[in-house]
Protein backbone atom coordinates (compact mmCIF):
# COMPACT_ATOMS: atom_id res chain seq x y z
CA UNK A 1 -22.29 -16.63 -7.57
CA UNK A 2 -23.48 -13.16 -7.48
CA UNK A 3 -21.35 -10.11 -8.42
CA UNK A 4 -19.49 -7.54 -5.88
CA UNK A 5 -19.88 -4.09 -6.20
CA UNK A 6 -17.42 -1.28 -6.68
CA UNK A 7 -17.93 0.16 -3.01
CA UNK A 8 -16.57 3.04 -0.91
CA UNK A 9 -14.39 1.75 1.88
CA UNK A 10 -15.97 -1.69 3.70
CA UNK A 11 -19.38 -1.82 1.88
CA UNK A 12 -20.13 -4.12 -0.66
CA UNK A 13 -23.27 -6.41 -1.76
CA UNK A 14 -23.24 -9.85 -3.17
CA UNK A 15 -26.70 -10.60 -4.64
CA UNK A 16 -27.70 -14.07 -4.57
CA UNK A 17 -25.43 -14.69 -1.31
CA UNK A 18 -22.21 -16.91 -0.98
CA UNK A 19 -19.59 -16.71 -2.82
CA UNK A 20 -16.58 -18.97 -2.99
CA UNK A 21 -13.13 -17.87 -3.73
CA UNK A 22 -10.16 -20.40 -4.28
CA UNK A 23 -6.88 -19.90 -2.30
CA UNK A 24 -3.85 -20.81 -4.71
CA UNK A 25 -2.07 -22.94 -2.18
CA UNK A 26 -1.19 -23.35 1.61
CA UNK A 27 1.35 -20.38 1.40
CA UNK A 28 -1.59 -18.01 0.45
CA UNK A 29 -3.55 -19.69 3.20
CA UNK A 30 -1.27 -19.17 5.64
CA UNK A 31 -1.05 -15.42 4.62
CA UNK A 32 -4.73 -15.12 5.12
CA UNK A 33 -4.89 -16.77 8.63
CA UNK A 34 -2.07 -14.14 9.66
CA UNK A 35 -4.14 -11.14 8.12
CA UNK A 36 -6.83 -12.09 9.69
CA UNK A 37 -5.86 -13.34 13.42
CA UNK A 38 -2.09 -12.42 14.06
CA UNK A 39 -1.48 -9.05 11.88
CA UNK A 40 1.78 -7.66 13.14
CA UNK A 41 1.58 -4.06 14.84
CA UNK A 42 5.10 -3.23 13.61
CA UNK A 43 6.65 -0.62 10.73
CA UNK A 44 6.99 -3.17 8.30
CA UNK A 45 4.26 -5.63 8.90
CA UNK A 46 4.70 -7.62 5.90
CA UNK A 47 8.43 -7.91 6.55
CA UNK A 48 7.25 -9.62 9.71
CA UNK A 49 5.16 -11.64 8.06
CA UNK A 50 7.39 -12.82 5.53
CA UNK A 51 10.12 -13.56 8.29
CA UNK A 52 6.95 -15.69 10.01
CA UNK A 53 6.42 -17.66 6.35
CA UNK A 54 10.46 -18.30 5.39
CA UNK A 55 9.57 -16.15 2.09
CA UNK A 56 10.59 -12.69 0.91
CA UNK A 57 8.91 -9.58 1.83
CA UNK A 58 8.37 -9.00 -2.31
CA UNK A 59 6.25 -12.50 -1.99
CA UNK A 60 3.91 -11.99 0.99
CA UNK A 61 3.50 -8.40 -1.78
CA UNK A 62 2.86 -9.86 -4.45
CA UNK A 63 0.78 -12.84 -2.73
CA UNK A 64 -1.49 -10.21 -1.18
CA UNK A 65 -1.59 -7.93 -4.41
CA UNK A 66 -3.11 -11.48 -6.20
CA UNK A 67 -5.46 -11.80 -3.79
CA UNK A 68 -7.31 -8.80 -3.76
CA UNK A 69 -7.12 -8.69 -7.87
CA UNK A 70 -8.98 -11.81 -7.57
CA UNK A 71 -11.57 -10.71 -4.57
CA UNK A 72 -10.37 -12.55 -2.13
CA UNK A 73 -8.62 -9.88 -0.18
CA UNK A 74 -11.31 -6.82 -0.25
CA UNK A 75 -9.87 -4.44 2.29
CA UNK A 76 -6.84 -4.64 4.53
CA UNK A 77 -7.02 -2.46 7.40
CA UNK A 78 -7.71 -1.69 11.54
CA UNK A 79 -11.47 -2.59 12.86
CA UNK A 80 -12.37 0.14 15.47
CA UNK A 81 -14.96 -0.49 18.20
CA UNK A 82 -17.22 2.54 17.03
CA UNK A 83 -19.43 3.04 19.72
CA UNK A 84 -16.80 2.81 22.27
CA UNK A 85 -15.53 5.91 20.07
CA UNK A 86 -18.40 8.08 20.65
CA UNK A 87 -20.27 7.30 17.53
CA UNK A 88 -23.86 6.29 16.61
CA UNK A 89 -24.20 2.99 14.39
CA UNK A 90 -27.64 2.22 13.20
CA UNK A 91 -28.52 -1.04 10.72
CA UNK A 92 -30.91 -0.30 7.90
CA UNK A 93 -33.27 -1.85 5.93
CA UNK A 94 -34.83 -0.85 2.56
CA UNK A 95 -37.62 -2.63 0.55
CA UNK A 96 -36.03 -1.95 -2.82
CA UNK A 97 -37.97 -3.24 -6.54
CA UNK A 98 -35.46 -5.89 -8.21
CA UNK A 99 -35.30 -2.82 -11.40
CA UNK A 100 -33.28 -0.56 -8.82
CA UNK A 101 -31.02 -2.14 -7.04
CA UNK A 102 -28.07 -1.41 -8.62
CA UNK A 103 -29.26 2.32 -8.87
CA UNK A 104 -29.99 2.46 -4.51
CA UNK A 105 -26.67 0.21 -3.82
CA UNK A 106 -24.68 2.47 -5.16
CA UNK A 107 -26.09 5.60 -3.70
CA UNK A 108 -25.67 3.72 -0.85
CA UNK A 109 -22.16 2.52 -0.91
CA UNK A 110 -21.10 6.31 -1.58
CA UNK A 111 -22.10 7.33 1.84
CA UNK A 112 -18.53 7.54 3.92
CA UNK A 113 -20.52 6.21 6.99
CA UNK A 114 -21.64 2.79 5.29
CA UNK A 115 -19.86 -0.15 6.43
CA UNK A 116 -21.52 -2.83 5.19
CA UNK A 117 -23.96 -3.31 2.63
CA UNK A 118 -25.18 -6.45 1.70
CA UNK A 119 -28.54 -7.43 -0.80
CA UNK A 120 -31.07 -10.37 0.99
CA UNK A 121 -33.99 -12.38 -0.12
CA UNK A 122 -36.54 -10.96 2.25
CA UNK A 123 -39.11 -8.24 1.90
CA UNK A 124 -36.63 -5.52 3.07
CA UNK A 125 -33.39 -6.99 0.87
CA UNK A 126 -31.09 -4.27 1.18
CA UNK A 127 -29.28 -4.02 4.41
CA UNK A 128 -26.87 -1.68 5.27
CA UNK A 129 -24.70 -0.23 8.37
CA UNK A 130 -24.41 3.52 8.78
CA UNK A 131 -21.99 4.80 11.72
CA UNK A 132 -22.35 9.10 11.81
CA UNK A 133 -21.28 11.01 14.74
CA UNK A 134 -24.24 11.57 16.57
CA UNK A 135 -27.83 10.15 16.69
CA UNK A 136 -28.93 13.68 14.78
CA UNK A 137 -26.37 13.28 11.80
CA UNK A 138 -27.08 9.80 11.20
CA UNK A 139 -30.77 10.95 10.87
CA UNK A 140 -30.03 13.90 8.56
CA UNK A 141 -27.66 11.65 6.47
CA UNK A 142 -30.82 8.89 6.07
CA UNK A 143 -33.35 11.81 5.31
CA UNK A 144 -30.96 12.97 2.65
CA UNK A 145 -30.97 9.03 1.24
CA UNK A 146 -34.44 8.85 1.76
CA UNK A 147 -35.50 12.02 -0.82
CA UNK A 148 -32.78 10.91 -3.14
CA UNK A 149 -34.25 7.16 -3.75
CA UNK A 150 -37.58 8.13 -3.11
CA UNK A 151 -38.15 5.15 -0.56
CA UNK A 152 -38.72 4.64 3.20
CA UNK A 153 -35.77 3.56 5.07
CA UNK A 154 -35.99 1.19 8.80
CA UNK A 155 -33.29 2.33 11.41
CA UNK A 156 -32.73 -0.01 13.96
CA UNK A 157 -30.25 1.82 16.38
CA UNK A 158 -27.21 -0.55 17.78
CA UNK A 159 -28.17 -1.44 21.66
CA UNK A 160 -25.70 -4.29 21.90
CA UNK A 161 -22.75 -5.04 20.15
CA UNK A 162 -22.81 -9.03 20.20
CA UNK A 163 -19.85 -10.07 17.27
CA UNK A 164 -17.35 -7.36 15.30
CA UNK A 165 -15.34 -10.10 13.75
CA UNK A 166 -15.55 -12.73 11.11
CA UNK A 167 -12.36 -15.08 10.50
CA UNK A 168 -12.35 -18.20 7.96
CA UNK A 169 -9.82 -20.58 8.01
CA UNK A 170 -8.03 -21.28 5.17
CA UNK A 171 -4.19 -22.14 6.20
CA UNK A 172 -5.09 -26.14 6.26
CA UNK A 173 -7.53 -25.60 3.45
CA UNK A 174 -8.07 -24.17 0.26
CA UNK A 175 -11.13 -22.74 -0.10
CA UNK A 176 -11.96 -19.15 1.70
């Protein structure tokens, strides 16, 4: 098990790949399934939620609350389709030495455009997702990277969206 990275909003790397979290039980399970498939577009969300579980608001709190102290919860929050937005979204690939990783990654995970940033064992092992505004500021923003870490950077510019969402079940199970 590799270790997660404090990130800027949605990016994070795991070196060495999977990780496996425990869920607590099958009321924490069934909290995650919600999160993930069924969250409630309504003022008090959790409220719902609760009402949905036959436990107290304060619970489904302080359930969730556990749950991203221990990593299973990273980031709660709306998925927007970005190209369908009017943005540009471009994956990247850097060949990075194994003595700066850590020193890249985080340059990396500062930029408010990176989504996702994850460490592979391939030739180019850092991979990361970059949505700007326009075709021209995503460019500027990866010449700006490129001068700080002193390595080339591959853009491959999105030309088909073909999966935005991930969802594991844990409700019947207890491992996430």
């Amino acid at each position: 098990m590799g270790t997660i990275w404090p990130r800027t909003t949605g990016a994070f790397i795991i070196p060495g790949g999977k990780q496996t979290l425990t869920v607590k039980d099958q009321i924490d399970g069934k909290i995650l399934d919600i999160l993930q498939n069924e969250f409630p577009l309504e003022e008090r969300p959790f409220l719902a939620i609760a009402g949905q579980m036959g436990i107290s608001e304060a619970d489904v709190l302080e359930r969730i609350a556990a749950m991203k102290a221990s990593g299973l919860i990273r980031r709660i929050g709306g998925i927007f389709d970005s190209g369908r937005m009017g943005y540009y979204s471009t994956l990247c690939a850097i060949e990075v030495p194994s003595d700066r990783i850590a020193e890249v990654g985080q340059l990396i995970n500062r930029l408010p455009g990176v989504t996702h940033n994850y460490l592979r064992d391939h030739e180019y092992n850092m991979w990361f997702t970059l949505t700007a505004a326009s075709p021209e500021k995503a460019a500027s923003i990866l010449a700006e990277l490129e001068k700080a870490i002193g390595l080339p950077i591959t853009s491959m510019p999105t030309q088909k969206v073909y999966k935005i969402k991930v969802s594991f079940e844990v409700g019947s199970g207890h491992e996430a």
